[in-house]
C-alpha atoms as a PDB file:
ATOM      1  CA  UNK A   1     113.384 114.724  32.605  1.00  0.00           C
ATOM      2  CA  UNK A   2     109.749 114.125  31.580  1.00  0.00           C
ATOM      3  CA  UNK A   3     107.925 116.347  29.064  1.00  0.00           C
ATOM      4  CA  UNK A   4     109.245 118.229  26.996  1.00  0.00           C
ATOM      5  CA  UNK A   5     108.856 122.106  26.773  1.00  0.00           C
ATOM      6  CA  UNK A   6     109.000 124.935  25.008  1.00  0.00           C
ATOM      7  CA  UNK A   7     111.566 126.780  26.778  1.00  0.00           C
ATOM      8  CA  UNK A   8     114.809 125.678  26.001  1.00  0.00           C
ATOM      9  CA  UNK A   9     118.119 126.173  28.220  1.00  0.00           C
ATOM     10  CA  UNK A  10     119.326 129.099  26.712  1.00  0.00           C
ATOM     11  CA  UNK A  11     123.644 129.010  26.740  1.00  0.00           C
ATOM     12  CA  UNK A  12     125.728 132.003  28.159  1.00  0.00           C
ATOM     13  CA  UNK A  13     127.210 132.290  24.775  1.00  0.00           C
ATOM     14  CA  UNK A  14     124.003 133.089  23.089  1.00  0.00           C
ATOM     15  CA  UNK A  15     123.284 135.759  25.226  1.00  0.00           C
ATOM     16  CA  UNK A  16     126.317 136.957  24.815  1.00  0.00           C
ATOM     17  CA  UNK A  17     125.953 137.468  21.699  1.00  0.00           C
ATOM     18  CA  UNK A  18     121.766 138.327  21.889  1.00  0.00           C
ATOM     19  CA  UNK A  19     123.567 140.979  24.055  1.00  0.00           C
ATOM     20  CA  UNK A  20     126.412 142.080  21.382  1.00  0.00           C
ATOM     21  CA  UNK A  21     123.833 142.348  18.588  1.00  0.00           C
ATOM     22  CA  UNK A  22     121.805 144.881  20.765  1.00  0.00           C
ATOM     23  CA  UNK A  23     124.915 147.059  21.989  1.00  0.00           C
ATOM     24  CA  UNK A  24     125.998 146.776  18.280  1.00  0.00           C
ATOM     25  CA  UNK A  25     122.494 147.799  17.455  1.00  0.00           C
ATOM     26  CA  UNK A  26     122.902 144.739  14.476  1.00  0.00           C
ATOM     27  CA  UNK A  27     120.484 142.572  13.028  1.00  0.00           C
ATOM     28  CA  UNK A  28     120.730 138.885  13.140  1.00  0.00           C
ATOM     29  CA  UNK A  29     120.309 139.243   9.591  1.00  0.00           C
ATOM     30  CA  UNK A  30     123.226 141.722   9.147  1.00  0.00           C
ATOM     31  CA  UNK A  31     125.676 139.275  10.982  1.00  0.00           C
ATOM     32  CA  UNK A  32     124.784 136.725   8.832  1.00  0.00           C
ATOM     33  CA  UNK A  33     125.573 138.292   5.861  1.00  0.00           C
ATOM     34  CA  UNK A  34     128.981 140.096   7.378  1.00  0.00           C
ATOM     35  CA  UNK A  35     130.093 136.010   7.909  1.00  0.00           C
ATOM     36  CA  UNK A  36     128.472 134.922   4.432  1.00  0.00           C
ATOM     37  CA  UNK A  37     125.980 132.203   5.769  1.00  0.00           C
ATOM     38  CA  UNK A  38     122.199 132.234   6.081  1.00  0.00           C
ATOM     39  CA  UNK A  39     120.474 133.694   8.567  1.00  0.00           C
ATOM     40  CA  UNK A  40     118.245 130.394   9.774  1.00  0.00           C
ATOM     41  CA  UNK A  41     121.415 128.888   9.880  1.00  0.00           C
ATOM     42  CA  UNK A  42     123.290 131.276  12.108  1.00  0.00           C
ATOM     43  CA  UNK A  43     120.261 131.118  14.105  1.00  0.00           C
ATOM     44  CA  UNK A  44     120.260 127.932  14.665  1.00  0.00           C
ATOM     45  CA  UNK A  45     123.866 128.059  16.147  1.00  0.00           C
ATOM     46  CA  UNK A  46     123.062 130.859  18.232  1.00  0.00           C
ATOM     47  CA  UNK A  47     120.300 128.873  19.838  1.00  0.00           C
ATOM     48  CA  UNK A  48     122.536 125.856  19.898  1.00  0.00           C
ATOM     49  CA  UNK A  49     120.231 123.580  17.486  1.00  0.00           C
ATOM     50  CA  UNK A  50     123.101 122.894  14.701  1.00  0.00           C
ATOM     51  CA  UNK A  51     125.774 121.336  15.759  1.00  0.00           C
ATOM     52  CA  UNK A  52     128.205 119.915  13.181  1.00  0.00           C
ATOM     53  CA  UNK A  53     131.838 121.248  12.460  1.00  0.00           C
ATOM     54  CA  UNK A  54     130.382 123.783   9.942  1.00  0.00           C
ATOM     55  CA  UNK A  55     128.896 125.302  13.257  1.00  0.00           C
ATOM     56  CA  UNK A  56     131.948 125.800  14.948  1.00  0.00           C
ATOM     57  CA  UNK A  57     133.425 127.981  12.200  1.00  0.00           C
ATOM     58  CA  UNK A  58     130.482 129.718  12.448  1.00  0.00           C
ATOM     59  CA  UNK A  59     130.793 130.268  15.923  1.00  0.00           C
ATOM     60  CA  UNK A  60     134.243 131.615  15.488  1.00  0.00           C
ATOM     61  CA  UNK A  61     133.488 134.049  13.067  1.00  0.00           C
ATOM     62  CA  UNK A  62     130.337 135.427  15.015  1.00  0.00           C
ATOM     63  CA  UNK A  63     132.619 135.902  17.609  1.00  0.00           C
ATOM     64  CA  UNK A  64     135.226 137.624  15.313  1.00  0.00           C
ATOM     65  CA  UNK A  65     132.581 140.445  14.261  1.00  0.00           C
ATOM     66  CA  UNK A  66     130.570 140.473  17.642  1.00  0.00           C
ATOM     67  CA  UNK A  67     133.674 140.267  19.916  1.00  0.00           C
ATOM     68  CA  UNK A  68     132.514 137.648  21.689  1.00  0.00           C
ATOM     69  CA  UNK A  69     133.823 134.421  23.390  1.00  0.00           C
ATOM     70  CA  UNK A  70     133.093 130.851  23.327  1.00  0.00           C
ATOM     71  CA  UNK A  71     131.495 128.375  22.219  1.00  0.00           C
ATOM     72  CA  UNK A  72     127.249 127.274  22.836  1.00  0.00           C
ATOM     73  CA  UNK A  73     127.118 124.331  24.949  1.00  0.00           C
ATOM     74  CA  UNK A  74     126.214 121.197  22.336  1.00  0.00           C
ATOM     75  CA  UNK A  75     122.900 120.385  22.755  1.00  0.00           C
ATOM     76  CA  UNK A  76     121.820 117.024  23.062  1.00  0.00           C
ATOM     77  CA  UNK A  77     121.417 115.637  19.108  1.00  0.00           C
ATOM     78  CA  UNK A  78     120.756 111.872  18.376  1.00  0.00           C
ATOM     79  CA  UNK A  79     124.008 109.803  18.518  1.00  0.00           C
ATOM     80  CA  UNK A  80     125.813 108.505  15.227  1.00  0.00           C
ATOM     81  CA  UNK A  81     125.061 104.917  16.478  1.00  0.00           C
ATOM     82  CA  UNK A  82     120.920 106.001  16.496  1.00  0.00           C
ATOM     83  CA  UNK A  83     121.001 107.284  13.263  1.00  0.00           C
ATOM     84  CA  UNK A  84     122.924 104.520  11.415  1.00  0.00           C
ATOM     85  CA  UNK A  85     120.013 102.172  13.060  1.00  0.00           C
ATOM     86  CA  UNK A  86     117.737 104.201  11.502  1.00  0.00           C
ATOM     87  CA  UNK A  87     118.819 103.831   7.979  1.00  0.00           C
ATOM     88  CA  UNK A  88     119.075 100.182   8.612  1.00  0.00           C
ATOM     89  CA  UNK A  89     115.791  99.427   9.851  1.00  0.00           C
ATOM     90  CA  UNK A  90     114.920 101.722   7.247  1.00  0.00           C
ATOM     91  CA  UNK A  91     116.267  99.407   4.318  1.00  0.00           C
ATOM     92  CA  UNK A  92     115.147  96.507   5.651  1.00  0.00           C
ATOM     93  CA  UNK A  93     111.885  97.749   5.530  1.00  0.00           C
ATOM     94  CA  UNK A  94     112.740  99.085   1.939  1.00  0.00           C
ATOM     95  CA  UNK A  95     111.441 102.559   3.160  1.00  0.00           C
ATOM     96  CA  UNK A  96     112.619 105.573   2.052  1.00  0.00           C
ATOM     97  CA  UNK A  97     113.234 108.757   4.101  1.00  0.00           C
ATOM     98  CA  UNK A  98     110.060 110.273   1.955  1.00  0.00           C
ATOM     99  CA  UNK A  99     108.043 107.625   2.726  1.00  0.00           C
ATOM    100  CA  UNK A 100     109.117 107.769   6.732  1.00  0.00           C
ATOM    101  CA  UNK A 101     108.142 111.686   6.817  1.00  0.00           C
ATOM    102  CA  UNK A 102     105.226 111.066   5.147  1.00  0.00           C
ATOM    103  CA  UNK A 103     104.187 108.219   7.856  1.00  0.00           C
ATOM    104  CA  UNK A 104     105.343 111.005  10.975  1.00  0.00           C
ATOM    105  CA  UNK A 105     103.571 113.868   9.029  1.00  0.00           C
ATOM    106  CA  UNK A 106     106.340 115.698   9.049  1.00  0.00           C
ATOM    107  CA  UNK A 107     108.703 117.463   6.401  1.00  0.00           C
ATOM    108  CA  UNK A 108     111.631 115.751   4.934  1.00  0.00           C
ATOM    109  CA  UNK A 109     113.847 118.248   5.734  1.00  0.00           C
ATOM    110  CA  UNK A 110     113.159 118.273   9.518  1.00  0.00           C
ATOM    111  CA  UNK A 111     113.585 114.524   9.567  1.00  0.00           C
ATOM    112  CA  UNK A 112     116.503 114.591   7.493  1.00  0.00           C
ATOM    113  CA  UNK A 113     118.409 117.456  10.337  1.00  0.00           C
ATOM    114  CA  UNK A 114     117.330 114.560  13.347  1.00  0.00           C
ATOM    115  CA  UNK A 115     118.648 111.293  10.995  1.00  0.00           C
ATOM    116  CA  UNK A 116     121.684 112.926  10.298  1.00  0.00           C
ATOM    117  CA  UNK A 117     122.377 114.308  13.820  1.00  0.00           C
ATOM    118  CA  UNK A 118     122.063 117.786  13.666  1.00  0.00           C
ATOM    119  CA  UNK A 119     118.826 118.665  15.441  1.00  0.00           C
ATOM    120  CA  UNK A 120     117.379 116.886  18.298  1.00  0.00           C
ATOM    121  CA  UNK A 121     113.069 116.310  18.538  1.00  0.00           C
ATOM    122  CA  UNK A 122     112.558 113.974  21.485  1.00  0.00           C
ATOM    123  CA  UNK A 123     109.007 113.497  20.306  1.00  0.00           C
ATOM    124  CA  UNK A 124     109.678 112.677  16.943  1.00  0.00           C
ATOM    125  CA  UNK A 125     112.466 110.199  17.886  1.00  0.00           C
ATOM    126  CA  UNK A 126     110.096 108.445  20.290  1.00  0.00           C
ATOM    127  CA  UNK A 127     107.846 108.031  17.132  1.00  0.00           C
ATOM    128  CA  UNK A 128     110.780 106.659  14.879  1.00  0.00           C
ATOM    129  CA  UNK A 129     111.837 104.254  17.357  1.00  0.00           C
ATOM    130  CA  UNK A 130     108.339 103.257  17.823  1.00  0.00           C
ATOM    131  CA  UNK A 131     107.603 102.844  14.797  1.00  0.00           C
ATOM    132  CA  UNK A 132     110.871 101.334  13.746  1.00  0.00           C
ATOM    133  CA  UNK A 133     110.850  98.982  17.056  1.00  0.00           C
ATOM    134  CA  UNK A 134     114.117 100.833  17.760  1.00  0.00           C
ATOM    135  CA  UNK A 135     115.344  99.791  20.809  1.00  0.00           C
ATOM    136  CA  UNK A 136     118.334 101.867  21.168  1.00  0.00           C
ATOM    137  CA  UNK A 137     118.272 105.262  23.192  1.00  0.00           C
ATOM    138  CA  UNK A 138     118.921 108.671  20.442  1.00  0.00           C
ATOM    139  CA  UNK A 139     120.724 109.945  23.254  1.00  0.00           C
ATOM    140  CA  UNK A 140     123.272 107.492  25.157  1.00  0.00           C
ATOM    141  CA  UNK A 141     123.340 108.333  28.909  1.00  0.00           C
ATOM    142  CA  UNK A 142     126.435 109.804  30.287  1.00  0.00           C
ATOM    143  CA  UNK A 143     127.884 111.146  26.894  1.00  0.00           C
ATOM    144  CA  UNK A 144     129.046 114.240  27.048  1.00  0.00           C
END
């Protein structure tokens, strides 16, 4: 797969419901509120970067007020297994999660979405498990 880029596979559900937010002639903001979550949340879902159970029921209920079907393909996000090696070579090291953002230069809260599954940064998980001397893939091959 190689480098990385900024265009991202964009699922038929999302624009599905890019589409139903035009020919409703709704903001993304609007939906959000009509389901009662935040709109960079509901974003996220629509672009398939959250994926987590709360997700699905938000997927269900932007399809209840959009009319929409479906569900966004999952996206790839760093595998249970990865992140639980991360913690550990994290206490071993008697690092915290602070200290490990600080060290990537990036925020907490973006590192805290990829160690707890829920967003996917292939360059910032080469950095972990380089600096970690992680062995294990994020992403195990074949999964589905």
């Amino acid at each position: 797969m190689g480098e990385a880029s900024q265009t991202q596979k964009v699922s038929q559900w999302s624009k599905d419901v890019k589409k139903a937010l035009i020919d409703k002639d709704m903001t993304l903001r609007k939906l959000a509120e009509d389901i009662g979550y935040g709109i960079t949340t509901v974003s996220m879902v629509i672009r398939g970067r959250y994926s987590n159970m709360t997700a699905k029921v938000i997927v269900e209920k932007i399809n209840e007020v959009l009319g929409t079907t479906g569900m966004p393909e999952r996206t790839d996000t760093p595998s249970d297994e990865w992140c639980q090696q991360v913690r550990i070579e994290l206490i071993k090291r008697k690092m915290s999660i602070n200290q490990l953002a600080e060290e990537l230069d990036v925020s907490r809260d973006k590192l805290s979405m990829i160690l707890n599954g829920r967003m996917m940064n292939e360059e910032l998980v080469n950095l972990i498990n380089e600096l970690l001397d992680i062995k294990m893939p994020a992403i195990p091959s074949g999964d589905d």
